[in-house]
C-alpha atoms as a PDB file:
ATOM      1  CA  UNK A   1      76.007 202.539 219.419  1.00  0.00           C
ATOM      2  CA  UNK A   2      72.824 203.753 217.374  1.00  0.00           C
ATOM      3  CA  UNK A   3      70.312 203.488 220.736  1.00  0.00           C
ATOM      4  CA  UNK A   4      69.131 206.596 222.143  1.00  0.00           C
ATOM      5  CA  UNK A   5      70.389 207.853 225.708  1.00  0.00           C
ATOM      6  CA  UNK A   6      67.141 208.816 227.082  1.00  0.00           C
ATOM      7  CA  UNK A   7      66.043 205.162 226.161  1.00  0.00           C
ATOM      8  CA  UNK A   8      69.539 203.883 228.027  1.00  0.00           C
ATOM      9  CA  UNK A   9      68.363 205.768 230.555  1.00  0.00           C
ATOM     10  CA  UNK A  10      64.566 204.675 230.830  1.00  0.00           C
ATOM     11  CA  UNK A  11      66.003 200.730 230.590  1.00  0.00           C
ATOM     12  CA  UNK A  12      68.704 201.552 233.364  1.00  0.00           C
ATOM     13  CA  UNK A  13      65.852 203.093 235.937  1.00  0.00           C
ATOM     14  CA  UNK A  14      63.571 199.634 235.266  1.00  0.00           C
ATOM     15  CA  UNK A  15      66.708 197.771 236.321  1.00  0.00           C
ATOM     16  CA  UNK A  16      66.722 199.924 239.517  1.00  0.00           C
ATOM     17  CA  UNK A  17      63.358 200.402 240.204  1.00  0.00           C
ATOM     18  CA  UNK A  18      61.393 196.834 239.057  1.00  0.00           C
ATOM     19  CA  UNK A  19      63.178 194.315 237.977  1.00  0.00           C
ATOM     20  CA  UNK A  20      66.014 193.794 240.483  1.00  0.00           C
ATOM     21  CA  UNK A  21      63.791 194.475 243.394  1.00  0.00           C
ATOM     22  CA  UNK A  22      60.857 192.182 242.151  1.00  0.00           C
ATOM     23  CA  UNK A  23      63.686 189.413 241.338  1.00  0.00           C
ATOM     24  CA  UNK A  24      65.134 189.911 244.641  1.00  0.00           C
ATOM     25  CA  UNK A  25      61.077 189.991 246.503  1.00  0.00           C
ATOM     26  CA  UNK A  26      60.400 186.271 244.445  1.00  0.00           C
ATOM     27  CA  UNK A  27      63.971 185.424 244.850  1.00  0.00           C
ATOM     28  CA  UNK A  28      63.327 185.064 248.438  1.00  0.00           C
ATOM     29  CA  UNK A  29      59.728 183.154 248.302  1.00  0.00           C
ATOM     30  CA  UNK A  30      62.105 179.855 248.094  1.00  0.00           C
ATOM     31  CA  UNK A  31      63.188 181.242 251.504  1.00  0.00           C
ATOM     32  CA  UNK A  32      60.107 181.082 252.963  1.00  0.00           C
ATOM     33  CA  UNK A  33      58.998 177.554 251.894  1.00  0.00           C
ATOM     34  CA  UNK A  34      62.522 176.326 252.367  1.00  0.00           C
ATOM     35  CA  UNK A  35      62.180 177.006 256.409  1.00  0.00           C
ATOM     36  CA  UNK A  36      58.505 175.930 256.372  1.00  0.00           C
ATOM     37  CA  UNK A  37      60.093 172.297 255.499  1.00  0.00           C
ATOM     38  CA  UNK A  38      63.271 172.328 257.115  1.00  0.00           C
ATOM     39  CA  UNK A  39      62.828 174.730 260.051  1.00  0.00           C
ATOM     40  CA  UNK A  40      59.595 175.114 260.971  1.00  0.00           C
ATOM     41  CA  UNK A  41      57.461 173.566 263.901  1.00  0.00           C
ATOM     42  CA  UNK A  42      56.124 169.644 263.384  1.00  0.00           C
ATOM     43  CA  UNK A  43      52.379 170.553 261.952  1.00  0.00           C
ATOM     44  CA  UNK A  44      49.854 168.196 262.183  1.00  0.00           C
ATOM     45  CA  UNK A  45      49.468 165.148 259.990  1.00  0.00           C
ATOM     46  CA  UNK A  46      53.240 165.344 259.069  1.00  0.00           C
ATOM     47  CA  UNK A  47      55.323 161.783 259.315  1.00  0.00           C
ATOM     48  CA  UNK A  48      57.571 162.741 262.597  1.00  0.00           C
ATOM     49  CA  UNK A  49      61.712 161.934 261.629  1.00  0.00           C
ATOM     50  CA  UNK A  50      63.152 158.523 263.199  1.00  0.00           C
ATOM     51  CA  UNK A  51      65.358 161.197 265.353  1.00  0.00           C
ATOM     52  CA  UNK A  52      62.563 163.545 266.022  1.00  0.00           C
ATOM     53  CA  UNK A  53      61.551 162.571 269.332  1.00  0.00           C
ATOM     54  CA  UNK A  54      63.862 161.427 271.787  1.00  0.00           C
ATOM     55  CA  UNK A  55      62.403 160.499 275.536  1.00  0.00           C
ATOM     56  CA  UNK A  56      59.703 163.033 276.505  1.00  0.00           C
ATOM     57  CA  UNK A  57      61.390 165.227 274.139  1.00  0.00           C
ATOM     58  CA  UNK A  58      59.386 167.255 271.667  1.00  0.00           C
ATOM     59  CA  UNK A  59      59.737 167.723 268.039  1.00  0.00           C
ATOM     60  CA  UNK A  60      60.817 171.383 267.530  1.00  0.00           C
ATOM     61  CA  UNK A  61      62.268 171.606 263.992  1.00  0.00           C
ATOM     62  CA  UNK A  62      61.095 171.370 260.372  1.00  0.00           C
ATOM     63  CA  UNK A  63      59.144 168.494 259.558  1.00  0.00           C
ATOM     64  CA  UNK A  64      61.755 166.618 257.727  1.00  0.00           C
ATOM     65  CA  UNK A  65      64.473 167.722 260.277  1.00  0.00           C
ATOM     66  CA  UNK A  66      66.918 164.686 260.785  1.00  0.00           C
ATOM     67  CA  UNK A  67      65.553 162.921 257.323  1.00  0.00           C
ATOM     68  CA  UNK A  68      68.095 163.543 254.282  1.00  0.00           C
ATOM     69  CA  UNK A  69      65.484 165.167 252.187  1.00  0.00           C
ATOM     70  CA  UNK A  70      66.280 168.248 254.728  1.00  0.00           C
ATOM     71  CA  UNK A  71      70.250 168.208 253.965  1.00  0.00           C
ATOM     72  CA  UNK A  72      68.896 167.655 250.380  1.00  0.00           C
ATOM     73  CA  UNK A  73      66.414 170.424 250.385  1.00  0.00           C
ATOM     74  CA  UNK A  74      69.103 172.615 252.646  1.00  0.00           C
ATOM     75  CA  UNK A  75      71.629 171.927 249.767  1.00  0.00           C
ATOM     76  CA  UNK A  76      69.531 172.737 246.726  1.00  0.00           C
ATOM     77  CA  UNK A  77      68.271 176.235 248.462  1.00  0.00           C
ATOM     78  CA  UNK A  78      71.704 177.333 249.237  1.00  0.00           C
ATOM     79  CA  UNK A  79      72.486 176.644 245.359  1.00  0.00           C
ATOM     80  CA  UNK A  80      69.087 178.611 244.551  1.00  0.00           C
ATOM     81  CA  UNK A  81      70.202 181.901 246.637  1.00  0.00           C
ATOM     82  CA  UNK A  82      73.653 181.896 245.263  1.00  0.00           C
ATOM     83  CA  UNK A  83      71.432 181.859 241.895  1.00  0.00           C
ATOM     84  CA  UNK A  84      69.241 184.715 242.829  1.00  0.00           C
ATOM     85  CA  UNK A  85      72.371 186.837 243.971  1.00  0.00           C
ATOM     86  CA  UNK A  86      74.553 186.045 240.346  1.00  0.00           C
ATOM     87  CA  UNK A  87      71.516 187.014 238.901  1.00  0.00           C
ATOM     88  CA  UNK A  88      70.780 190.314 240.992  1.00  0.00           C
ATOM     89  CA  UNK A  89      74.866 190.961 240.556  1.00  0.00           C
ATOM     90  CA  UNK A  90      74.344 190.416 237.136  1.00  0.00           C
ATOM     91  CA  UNK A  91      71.290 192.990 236.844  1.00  0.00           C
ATOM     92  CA  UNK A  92      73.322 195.268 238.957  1.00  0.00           C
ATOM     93  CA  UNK A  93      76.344 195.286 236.226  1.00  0.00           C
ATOM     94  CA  UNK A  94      74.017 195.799 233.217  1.00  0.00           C
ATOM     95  CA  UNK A  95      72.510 198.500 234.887  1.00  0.00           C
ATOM     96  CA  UNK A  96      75.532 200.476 235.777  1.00  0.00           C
ATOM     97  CA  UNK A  97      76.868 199.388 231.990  1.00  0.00           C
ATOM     98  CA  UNK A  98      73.648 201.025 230.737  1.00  0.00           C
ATOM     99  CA  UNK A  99      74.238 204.609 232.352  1.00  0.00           C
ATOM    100  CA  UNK A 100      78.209 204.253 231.878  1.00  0.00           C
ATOM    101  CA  UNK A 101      78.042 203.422 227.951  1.00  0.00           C
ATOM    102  CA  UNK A 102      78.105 207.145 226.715  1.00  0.00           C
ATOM    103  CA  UNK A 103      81.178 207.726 229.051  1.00  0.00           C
ATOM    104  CA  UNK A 104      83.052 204.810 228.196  1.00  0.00           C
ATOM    105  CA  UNK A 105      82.145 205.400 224.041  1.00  0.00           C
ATOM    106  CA  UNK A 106      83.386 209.546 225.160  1.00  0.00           C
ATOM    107  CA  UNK A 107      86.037 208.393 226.845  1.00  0.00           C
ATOM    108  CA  UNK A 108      87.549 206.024 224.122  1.00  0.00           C
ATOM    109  CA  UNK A 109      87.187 208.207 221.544  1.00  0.00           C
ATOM    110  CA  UNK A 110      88.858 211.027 222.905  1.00  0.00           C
ATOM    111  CA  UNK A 111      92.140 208.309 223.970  1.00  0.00           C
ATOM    112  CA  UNK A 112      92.453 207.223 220.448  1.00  0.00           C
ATOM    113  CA  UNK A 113      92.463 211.014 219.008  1.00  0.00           C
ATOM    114  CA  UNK A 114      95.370 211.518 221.300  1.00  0.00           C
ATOM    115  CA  UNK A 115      97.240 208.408 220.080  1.00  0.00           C
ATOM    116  CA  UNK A 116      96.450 209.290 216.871  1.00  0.00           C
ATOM    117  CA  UNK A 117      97.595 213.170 217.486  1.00  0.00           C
ATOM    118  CA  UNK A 118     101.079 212.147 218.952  1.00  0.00           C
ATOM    119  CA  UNK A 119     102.059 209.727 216.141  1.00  0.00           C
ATOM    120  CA  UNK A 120     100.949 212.270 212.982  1.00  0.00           C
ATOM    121  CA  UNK A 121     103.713 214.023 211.376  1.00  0.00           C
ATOM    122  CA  UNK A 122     104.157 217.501 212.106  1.00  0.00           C
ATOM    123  CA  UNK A 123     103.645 219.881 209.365  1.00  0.00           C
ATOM    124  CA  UNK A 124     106.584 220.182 207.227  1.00  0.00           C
ATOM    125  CA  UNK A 125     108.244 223.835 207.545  1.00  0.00           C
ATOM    126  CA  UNK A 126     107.126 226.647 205.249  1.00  0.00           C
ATOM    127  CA  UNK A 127     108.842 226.832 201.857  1.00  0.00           C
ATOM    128  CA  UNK A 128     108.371 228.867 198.799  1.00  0.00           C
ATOM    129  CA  UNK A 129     107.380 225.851 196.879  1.00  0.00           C
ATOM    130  CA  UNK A 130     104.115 225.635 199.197  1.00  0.00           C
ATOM    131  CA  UNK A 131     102.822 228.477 196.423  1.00  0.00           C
ATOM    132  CA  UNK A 132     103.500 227.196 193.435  1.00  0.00           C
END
């Protein structure tokens, strides 16, 4: 209630501006090294999955396609970028709470005036006791 507006302001903007975009930019590194693992081409040096040749076929996927650290890994980044977009949801909210605190504070104030207003008593009528 005591912080300054201007400073609400300032804080709301580095929501905006830095911090949701930079959390969203290393949000997605995971992303990258995720598909590198689990859906990239077979690099060199790399044990090859049981399944990952068949025939004269060649190994096209990640290079731990068809082992279960790939549904493991595939599991745990699907956790991570419902993670990244609570937190980005969650940045989002305390931003708009930020520039909507002076309305909200405005705006209940002036609702409990009028409750107050409409349950005072109304004057009581003129008499000449009043002057006495």
């Amino acid at each position: 209630m005591a912080s300054l507006e201007s400073s609400k302001r300032r804080a709301a903007k580095y929501l905006e501006e830095h911090l949701a975009p930079d959390t969203k930019r290393v949000g997605g590194h995971a992303d990258l090294e995720t598909s590198g693992v689990i859906g990239a081409s077979q690099g060199q040096g790399v044990p090859m999955s049981p399944s990952g040749t068949t025939g004269d076929s060649v190994f096209t996927g990640g290079q731990f396609q068809g082992w279960e650290i790939s549904k493991g890994l595939s599991d745990a980044h699907t956790v991570w970028e419902r993670q990244v977009k609570n937190l980005l949801d969650r940045l989002t909210s305390e931003r708009d709470a930020l520039r909507g605190a002076k309305k909200l504070i405005h705006g209940n104030d002036a609702g409990t005036e009028r409750k107050i207003r409409s349950v005072a008593p109304e004057p009581s009528p003129y008499s000449k006791i009043n002057n006495l």
